[in-house]
N, C-alpha and C. Protein backbone atom coordinates (compact mmCIF):
# COMPACT_ATOMS: atom_id res chain seq x y z
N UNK A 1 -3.85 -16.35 16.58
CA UNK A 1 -3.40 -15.77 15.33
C UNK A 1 -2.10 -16.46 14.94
N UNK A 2 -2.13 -17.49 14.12
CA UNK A 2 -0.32 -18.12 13.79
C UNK A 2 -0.49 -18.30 12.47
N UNK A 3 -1.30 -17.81 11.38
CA UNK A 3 -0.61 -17.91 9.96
C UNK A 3 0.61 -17.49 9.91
N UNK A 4 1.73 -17.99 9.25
CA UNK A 4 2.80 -17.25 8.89
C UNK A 4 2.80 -16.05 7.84
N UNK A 5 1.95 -15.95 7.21
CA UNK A 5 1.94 -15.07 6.37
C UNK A 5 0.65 -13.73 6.46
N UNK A 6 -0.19 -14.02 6.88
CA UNK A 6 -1.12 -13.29 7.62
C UNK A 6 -0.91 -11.72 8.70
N UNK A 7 -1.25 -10.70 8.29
CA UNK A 7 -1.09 -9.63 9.08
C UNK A 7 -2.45 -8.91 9.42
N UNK A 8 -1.73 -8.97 11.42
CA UNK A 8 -2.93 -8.12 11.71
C UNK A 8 -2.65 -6.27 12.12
N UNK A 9 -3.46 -5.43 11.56
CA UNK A 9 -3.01 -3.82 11.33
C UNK A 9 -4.25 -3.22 12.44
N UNK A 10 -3.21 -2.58 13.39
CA UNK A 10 -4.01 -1.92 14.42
C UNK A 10 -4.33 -0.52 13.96
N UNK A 11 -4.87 0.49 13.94
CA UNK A 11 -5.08 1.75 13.80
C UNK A 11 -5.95 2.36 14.69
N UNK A 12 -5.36 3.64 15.37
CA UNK A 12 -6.24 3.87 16.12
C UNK A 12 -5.90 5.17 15.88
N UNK A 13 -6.72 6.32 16.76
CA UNK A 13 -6.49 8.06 16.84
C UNK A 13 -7.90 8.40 17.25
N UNK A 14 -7.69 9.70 17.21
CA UNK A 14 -8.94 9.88 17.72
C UNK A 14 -10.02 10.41 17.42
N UNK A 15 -11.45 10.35 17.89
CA UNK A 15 -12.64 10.23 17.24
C UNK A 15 -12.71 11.49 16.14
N UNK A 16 -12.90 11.26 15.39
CA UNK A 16 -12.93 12.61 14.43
C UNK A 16 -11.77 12.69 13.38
N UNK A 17 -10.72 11.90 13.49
CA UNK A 17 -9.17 12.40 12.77
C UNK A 17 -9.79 11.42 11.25
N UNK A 18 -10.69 10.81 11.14
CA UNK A 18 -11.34 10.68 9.57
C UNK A 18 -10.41 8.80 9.20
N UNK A 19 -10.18 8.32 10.33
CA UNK A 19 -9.95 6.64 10.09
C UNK A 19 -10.78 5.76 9.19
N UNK A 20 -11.91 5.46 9.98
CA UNK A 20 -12.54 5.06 8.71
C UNK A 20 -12.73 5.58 7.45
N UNK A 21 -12.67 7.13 6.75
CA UNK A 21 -12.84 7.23 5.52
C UNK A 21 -11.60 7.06 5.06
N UNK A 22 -10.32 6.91 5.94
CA UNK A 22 -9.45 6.91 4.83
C UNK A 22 -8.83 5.69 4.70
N UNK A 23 -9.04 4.24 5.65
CA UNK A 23 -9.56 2.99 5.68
C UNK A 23 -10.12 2.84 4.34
N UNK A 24 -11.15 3.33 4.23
CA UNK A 24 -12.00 2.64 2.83
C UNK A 24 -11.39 3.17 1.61
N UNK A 25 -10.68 4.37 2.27
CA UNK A 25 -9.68 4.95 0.51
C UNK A 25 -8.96 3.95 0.27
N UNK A 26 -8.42 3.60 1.37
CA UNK A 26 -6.93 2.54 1.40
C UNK A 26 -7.41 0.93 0.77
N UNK A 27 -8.38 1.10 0.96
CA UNK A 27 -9.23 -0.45 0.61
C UNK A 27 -9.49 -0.60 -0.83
N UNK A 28 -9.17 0.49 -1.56
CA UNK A 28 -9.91 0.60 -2.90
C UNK A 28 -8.27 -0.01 -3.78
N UNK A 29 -7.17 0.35 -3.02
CA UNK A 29 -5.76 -0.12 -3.62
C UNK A 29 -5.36 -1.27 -3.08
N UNK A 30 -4.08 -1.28 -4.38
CA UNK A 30 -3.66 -2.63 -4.41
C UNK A 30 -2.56 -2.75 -3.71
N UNK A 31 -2.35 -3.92 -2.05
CA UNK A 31 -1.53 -3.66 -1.38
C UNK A 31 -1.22 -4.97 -1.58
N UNK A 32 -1.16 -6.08 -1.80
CA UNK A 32 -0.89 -7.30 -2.57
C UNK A 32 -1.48 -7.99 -1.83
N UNK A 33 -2.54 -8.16 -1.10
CA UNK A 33 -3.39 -9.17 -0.40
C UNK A 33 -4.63 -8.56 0.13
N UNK A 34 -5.58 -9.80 0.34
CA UNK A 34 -6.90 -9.58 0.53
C UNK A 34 -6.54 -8.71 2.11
N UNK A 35 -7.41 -7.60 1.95
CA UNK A 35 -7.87 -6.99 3.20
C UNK A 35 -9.31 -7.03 3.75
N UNK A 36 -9.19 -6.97 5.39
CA UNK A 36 -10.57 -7.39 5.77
C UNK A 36 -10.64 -6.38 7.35
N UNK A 37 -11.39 -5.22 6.49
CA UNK A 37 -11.61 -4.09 7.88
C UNK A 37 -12.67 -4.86 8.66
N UNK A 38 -12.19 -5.20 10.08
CA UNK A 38 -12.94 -5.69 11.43
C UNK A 38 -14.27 -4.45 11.19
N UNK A 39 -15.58 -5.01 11.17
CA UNK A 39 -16.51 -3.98 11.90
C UNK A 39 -16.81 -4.20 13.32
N UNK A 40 -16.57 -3.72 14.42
CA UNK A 40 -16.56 -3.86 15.48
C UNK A 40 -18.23 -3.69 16.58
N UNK A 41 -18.11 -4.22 17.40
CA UNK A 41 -19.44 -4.09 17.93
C UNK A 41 -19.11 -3.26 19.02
N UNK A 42 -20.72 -2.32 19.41
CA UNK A 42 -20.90 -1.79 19.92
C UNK A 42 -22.12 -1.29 20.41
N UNK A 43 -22.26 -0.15 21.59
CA UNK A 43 -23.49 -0.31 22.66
C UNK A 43 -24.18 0.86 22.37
N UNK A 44 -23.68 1.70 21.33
CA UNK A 44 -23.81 3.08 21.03
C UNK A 44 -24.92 3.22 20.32
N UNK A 45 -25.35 4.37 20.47
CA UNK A 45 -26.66 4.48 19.23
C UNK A 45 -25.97 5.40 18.33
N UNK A 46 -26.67 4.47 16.75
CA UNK A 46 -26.12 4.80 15.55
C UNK A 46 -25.96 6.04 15.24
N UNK A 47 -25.14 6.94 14.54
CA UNK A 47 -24.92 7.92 14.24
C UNK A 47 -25.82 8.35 12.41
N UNK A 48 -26.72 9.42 12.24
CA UNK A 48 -27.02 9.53 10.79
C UNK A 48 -27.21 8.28 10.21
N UNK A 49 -26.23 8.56 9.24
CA UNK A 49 -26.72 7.73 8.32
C UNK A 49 -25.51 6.23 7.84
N UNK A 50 -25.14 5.55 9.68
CA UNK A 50 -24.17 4.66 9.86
C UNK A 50 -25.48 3.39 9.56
N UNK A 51 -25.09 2.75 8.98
CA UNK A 51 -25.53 1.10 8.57
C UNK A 51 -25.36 -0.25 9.75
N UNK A 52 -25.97 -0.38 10.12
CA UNK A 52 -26.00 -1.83 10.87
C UNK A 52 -24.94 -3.10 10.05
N UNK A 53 -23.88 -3.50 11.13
CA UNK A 53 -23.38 -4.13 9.97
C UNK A 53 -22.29 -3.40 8.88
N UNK A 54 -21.82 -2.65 8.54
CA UNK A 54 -21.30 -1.98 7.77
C UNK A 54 -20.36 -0.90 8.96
N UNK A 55 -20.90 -0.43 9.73
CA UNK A 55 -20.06 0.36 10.47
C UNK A 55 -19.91 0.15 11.18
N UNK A 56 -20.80 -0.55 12.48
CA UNK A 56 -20.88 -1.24 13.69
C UNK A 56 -21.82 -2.25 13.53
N UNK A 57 -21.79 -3.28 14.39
CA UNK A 57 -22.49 -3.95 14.85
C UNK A 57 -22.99 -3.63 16.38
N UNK A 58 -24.44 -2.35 16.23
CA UNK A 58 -25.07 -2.09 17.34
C UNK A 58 -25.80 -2.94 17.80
N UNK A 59 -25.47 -3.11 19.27
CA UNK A 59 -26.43 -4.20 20.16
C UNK A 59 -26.80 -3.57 21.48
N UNK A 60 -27.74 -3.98 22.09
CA UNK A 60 -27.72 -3.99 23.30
C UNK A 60 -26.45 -4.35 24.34
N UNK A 61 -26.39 -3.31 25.66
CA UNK A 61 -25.27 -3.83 26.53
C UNK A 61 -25.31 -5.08 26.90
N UNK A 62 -26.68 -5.61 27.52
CA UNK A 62 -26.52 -6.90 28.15
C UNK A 62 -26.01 -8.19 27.19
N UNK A 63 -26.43 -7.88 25.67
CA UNK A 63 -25.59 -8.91 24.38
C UNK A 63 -24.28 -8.68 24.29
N UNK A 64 -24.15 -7.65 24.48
CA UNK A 64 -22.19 -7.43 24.37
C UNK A 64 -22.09 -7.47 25.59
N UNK A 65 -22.02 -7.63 26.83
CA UNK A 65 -21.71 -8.00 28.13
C UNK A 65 -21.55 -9.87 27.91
N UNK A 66 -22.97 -10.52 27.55
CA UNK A 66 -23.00 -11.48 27.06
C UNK A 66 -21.97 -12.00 26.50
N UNK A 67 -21.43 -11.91 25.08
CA UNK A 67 -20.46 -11.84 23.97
C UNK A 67 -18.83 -11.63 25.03
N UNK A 68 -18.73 -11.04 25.64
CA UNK A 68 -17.47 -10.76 26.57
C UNK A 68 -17.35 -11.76 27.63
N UNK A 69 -18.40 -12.22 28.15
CA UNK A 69 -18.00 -13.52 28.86
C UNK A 69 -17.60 -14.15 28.57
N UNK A 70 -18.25 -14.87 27.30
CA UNK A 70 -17.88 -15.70 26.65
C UNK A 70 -16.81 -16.21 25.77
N UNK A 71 -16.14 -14.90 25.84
CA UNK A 71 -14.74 -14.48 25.34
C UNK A 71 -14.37 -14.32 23.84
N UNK A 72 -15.36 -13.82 22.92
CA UNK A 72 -15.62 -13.72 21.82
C UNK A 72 -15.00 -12.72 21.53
N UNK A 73 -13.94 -11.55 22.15
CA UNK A 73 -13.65 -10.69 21.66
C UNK A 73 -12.43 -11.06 21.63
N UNK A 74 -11.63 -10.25 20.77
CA UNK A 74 -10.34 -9.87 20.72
C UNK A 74 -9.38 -9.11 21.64
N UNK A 75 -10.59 -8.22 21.73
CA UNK A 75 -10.48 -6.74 22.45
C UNK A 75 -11.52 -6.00 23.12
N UNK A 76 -11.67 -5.26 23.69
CA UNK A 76 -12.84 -4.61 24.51
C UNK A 76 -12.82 -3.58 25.27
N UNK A 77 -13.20 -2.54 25.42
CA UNK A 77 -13.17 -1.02 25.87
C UNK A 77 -14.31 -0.64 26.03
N UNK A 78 -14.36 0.31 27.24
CA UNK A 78 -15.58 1.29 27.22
C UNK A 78 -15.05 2.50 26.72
N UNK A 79 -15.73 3.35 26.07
CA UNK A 79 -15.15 4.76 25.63
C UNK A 79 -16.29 5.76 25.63
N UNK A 80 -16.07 6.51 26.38
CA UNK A 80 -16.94 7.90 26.00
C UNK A 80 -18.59 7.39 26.55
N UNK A 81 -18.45 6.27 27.45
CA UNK A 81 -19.62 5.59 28.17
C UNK A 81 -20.45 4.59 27.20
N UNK A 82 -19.65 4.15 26.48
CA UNK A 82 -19.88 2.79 25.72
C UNK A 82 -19.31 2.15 25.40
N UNK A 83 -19.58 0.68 25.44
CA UNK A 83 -19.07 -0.28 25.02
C UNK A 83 -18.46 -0.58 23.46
N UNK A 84 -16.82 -0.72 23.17
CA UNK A 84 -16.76 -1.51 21.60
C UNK A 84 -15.96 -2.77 22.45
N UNK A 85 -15.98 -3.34 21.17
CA UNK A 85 -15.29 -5.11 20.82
C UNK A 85 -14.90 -5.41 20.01
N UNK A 86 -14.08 -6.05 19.45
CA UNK A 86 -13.95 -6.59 18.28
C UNK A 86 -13.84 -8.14 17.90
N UNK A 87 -15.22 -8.45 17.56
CA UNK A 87 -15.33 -9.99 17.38
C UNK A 87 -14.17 -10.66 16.74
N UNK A 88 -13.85 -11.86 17.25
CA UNK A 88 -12.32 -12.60 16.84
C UNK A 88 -12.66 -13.67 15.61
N UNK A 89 -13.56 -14.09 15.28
CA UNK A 89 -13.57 -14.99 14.63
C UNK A 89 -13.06 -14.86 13.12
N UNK A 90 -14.39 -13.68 12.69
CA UNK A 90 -13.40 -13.22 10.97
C UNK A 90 -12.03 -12.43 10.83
N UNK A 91 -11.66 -12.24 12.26
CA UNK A 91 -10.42 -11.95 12.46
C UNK A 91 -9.35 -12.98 11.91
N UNK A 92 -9.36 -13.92 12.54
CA UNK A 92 -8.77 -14.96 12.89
C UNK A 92 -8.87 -15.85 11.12
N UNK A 93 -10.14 -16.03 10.55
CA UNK A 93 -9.71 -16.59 9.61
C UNK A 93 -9.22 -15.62 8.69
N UNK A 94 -9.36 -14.26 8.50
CA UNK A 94 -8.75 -13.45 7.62
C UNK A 94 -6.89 -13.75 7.80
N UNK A 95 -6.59 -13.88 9.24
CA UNK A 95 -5.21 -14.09 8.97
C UNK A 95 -4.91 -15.54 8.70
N UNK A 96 -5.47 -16.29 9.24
CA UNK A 96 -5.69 -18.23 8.53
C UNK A 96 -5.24 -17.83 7.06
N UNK A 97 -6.17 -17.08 6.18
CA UNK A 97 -6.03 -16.98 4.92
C UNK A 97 -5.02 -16.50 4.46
N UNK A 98 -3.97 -15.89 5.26
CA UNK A 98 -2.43 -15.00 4.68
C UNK A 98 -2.63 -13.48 4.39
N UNK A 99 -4.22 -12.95 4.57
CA UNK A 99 -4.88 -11.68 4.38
C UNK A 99 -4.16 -10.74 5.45
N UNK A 100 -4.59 -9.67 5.52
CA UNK A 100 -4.41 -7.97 6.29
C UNK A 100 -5.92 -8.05 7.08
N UNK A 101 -6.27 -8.21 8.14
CA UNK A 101 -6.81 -7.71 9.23
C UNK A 101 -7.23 -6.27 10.09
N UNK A 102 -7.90 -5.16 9.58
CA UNK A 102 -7.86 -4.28 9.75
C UNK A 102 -8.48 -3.80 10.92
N UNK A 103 -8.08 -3.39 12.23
CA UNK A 103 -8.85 -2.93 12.89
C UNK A 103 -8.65 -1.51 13.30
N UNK A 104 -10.08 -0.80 13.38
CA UNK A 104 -9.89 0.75 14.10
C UNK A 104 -10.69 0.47 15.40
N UNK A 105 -9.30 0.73 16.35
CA UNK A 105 -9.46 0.45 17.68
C UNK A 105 -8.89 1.84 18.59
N UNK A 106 -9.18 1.95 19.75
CA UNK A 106 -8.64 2.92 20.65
C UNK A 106 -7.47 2.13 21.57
N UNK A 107 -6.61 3.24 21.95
CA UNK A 107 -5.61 2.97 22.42
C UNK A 107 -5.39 1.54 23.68
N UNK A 108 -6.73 1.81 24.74
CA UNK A 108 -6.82 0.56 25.25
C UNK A 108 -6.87 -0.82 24.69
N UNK A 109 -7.63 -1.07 23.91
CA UNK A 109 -7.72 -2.01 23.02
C UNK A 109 -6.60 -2.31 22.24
N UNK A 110 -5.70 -1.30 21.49
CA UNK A 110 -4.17 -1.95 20.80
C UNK A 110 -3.53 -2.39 21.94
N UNK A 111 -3.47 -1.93 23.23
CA UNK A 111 -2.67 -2.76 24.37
C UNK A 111 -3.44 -4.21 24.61
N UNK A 112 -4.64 -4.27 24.74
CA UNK A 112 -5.61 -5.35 24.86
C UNK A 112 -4.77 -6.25 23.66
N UNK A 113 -4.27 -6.20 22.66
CA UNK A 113 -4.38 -7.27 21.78
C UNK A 113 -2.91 -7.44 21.30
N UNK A 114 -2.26 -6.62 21.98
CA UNK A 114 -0.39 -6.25 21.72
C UNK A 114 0.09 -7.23 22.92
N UNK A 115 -0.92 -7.54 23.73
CA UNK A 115 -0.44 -8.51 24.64
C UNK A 115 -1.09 -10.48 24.01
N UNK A 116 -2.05 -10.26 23.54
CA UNK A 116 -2.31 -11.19 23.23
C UNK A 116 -1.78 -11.67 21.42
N UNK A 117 -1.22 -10.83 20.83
CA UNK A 117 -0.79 -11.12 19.44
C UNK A 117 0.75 -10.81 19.08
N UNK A 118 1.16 -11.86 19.33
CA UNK A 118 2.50 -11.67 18.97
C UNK A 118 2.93 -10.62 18.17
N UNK A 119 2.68 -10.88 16.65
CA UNK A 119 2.78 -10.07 15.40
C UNK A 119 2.07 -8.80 15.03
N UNK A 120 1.71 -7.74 14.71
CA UNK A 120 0.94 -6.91 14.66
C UNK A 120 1.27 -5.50 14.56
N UNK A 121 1.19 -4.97 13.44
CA UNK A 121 1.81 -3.46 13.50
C UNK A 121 0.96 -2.58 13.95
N UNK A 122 0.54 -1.18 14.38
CA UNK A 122 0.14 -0.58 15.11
C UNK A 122 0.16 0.89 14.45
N UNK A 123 -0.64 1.52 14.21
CA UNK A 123 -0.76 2.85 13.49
C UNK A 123 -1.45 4.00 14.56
N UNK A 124 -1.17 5.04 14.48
CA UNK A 124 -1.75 5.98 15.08
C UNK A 124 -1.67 7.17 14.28
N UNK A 125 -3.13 7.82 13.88
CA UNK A 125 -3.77 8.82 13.22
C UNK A 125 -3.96 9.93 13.81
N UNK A 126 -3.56 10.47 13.24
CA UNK A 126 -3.54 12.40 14.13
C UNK A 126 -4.27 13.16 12.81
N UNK A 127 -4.90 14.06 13.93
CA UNK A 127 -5.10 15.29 12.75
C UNK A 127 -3.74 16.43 12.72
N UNK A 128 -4.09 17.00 11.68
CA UNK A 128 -2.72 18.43 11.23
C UNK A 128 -2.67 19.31 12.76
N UNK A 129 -3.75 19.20 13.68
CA UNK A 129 -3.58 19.95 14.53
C UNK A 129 -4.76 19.38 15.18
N UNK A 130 -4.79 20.18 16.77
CA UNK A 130 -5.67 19.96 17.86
C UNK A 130 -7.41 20.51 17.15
N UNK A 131 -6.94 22.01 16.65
CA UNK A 131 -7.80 22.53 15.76
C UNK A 131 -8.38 22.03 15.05
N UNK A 132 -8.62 21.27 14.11
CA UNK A 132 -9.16 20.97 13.14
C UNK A 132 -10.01 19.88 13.13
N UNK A 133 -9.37 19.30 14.57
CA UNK A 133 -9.85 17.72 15.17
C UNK A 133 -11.82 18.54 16.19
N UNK A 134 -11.16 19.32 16.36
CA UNK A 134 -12.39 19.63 17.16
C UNK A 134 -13.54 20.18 16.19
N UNK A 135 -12.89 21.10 15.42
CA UNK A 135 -14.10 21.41 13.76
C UNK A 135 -14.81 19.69 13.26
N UNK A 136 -13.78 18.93 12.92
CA UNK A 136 -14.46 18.10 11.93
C UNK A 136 -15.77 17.53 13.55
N UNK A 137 -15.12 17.29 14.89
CA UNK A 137 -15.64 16.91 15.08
C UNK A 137 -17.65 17.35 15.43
N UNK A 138 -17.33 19.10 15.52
CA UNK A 138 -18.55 19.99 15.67
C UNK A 138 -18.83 19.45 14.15
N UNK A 139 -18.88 19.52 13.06
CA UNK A 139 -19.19 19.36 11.92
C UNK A 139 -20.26 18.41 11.53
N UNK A 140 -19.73 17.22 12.19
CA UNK A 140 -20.05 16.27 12.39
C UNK A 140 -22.39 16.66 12.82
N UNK A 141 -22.17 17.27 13.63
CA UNK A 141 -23.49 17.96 14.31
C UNK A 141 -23.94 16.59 14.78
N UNK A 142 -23.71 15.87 15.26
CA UNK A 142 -24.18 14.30 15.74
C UNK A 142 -24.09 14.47 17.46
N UNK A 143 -23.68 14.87 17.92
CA UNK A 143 -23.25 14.61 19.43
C UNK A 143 -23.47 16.24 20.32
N UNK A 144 -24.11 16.18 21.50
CA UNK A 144 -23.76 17.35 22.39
C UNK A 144 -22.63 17.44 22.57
N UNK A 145 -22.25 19.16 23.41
CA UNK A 145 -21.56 19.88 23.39
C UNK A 145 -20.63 19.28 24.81
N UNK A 146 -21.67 18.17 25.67
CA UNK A 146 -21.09 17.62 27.12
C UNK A 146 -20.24 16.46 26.05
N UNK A 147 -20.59 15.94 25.14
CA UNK A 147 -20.03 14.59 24.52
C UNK A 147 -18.71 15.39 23.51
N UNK A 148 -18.43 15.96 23.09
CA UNK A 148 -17.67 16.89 22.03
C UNK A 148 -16.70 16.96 23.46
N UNK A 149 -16.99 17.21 24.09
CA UNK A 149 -15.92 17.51 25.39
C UNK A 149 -14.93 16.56 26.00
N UNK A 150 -16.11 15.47 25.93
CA UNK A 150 -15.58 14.31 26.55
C UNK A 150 -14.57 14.28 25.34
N UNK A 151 -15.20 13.63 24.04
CA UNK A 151 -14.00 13.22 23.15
C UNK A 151 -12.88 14.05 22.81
N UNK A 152 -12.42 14.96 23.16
CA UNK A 152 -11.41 16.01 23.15
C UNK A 152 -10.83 15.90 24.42
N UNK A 153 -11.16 15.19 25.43
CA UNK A 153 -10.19 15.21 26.48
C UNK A 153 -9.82 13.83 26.49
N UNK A 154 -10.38 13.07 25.87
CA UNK A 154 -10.05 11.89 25.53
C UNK A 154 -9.08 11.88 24.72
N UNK A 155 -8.89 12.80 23.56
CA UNK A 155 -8.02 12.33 22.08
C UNK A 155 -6.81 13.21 22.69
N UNK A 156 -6.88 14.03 23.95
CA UNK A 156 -5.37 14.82 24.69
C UNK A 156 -4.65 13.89 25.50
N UNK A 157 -5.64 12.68 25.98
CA UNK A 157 -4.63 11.56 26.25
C UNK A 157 -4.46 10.37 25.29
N UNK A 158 -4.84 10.53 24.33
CA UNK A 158 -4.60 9.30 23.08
C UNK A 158 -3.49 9.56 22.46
N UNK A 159 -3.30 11.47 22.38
CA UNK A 159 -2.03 12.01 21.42
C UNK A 159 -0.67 11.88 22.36
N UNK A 160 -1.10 11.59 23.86
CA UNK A 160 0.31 11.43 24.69
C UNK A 160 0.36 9.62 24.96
N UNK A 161 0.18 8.84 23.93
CA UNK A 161 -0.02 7.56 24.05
C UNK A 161 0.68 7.33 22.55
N UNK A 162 0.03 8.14 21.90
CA UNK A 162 0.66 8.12 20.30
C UNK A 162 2.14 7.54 19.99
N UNK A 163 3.48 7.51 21.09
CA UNK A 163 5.02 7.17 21.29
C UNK A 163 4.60 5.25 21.01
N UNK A 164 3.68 4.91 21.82
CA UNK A 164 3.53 3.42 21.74
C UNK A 164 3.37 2.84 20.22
N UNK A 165 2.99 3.67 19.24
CA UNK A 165 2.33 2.97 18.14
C UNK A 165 3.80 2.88 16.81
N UNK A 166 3.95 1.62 16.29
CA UNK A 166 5.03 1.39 15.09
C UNK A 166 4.87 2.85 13.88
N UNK A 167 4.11 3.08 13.96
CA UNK A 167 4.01 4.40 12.57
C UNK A 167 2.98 5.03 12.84
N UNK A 168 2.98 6.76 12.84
CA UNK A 168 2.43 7.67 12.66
C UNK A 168 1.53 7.95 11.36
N UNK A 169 0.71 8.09 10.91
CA UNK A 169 0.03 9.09 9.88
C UNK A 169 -0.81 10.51 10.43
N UNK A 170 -0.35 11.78 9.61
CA UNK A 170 -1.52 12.45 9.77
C UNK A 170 -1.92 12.71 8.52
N UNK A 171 -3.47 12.69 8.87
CA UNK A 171 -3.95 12.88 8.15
C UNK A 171 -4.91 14.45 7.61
N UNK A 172 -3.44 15.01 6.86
CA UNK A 172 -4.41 15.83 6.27
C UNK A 172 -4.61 16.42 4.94
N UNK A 173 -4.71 14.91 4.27
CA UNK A 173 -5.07 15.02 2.62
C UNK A 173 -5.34 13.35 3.04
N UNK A 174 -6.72 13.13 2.77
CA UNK A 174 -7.22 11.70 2.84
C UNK A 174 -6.33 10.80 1.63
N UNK A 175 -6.16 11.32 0.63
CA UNK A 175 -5.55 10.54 -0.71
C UNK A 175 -4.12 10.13 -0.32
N UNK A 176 -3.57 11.09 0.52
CA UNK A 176 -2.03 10.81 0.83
C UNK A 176 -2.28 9.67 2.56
N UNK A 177 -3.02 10.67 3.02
CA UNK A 177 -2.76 9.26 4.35
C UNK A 177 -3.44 7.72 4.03
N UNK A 178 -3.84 7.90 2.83
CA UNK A 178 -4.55 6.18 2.55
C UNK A 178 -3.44 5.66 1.80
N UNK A 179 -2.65 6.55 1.07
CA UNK A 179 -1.41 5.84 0.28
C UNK A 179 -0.06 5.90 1.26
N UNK A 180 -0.21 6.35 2.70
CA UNK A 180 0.60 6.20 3.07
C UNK A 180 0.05 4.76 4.09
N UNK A 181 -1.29 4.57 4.36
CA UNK A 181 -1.40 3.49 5.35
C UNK A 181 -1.15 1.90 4.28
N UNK A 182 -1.15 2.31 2.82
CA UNK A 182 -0.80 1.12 1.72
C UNK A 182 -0.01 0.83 1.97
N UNK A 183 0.82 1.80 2.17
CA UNK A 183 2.67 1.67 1.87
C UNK A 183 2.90 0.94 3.25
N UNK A 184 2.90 1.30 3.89
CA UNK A 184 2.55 0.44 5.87
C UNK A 184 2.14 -1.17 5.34
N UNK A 185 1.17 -1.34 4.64
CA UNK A 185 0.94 -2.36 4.62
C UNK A 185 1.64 -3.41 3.85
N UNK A 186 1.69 -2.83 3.08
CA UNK A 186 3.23 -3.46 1.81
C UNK A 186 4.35 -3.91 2.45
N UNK A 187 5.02 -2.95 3.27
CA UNK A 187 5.68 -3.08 4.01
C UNK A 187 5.90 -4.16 4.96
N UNK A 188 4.81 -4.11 5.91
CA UNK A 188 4.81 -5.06 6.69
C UNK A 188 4.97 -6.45 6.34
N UNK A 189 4.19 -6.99 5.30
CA UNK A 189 3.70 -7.70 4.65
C UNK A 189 5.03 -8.40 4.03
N UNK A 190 6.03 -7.42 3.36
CA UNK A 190 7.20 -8.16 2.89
C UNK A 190 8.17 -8.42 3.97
N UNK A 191 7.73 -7.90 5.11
CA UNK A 191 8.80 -8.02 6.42
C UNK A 191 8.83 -9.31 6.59
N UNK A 192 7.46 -9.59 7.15
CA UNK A 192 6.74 -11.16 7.44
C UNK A 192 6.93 -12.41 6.40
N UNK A 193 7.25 -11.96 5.66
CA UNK A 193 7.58 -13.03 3.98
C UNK A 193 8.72 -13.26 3.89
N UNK A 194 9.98 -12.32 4.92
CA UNK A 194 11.69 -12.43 4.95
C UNK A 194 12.06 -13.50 5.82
């Protein structure tokens, strides 16, 4: 990653706190450069009505085992007994181009790539409360009650990890935490230009 002008934006929190929808709010404004949300790969089976390509890139383990040898990722985690990644290539030319780099990653993974990327700001997404994180996530109706568990004891050690990350959002008005992850980006962006 060595454009000079190029930024890469970590975001992470936990499963349920509504990242990606408020990612794509944030995508719809004008933060003064091309943005390019990473879709990340993974071993998981699709959720409803998630798109191939558009939300993940679902594969088989032994192709993303594959893909990791070979060192195609950026980053890489198991979570919740699956595999994500985040392929480096449209990474890499999005910041070539002087663009914003968007990835929604888990906490292992922003360390995975905080060691390998010099530059890089770092976000962490909370919900208004512990409460509300566990509703959206029952809401959801996608996952058993053994998996709902897991990810809630998961996001009680993500929120005591939360000190590591450059800026906080919570999110609980999607319109305000997407104009606040703009303003993050603006920000950064004129830092890197000083």
């Amino acid at each position: 990653m060595t454009n000079d002008t190029g930024l890469l934006l970590i975001i992470s929190g936990p499963s349920g706190v509504g990242k990606s929808t408020v990612i794509k709010e944030m995508m719809k404004q004008d933060v003064g450069c091309h943005c390019y949300f990473s879709v990340s790969m993974t071993t998981r089976v699709p959720r409803g009505s998630e798109v191939e390509g558009v939300h993940y890139h679902f594969v088989s383990e032994q192709y993303f085992l594959e893909t990791m040898q070979a060192g195609l990722f950026l980053e890489h985690a198991k979570y919740n007994q699956n595999y994500y990644g985040t392929p480096m290539p449209p990474i890499q030319d999005c910041i070539n181009e002087g663009g914003c780099a968007i990835l929604d990653i888990d906490v292992q993974g922003m360390l995975q790539v905080r060691e390998k990327v010099q530059r890089c700001a770092t976000v962490f997404m909370t919900p208004p409360d512990f409460t509300s994180l566990e509703n959206r996530l029952r809401e959801r109706k996608t996952e058993t009650e053994e998996h709902i568990q897991c990810r809630l004891a998961i996001a009680k050690s993500e929120f005591e990890q939360a000190n590591l990350y450059d800026y906080m959002i919570v999110n609980d008005d999607i319109q305000t935490a997407a104009k606040d992850l703009a303003a993050i980006i603006r920000a950064e962006k004129l830092r890197i230009l000083r």
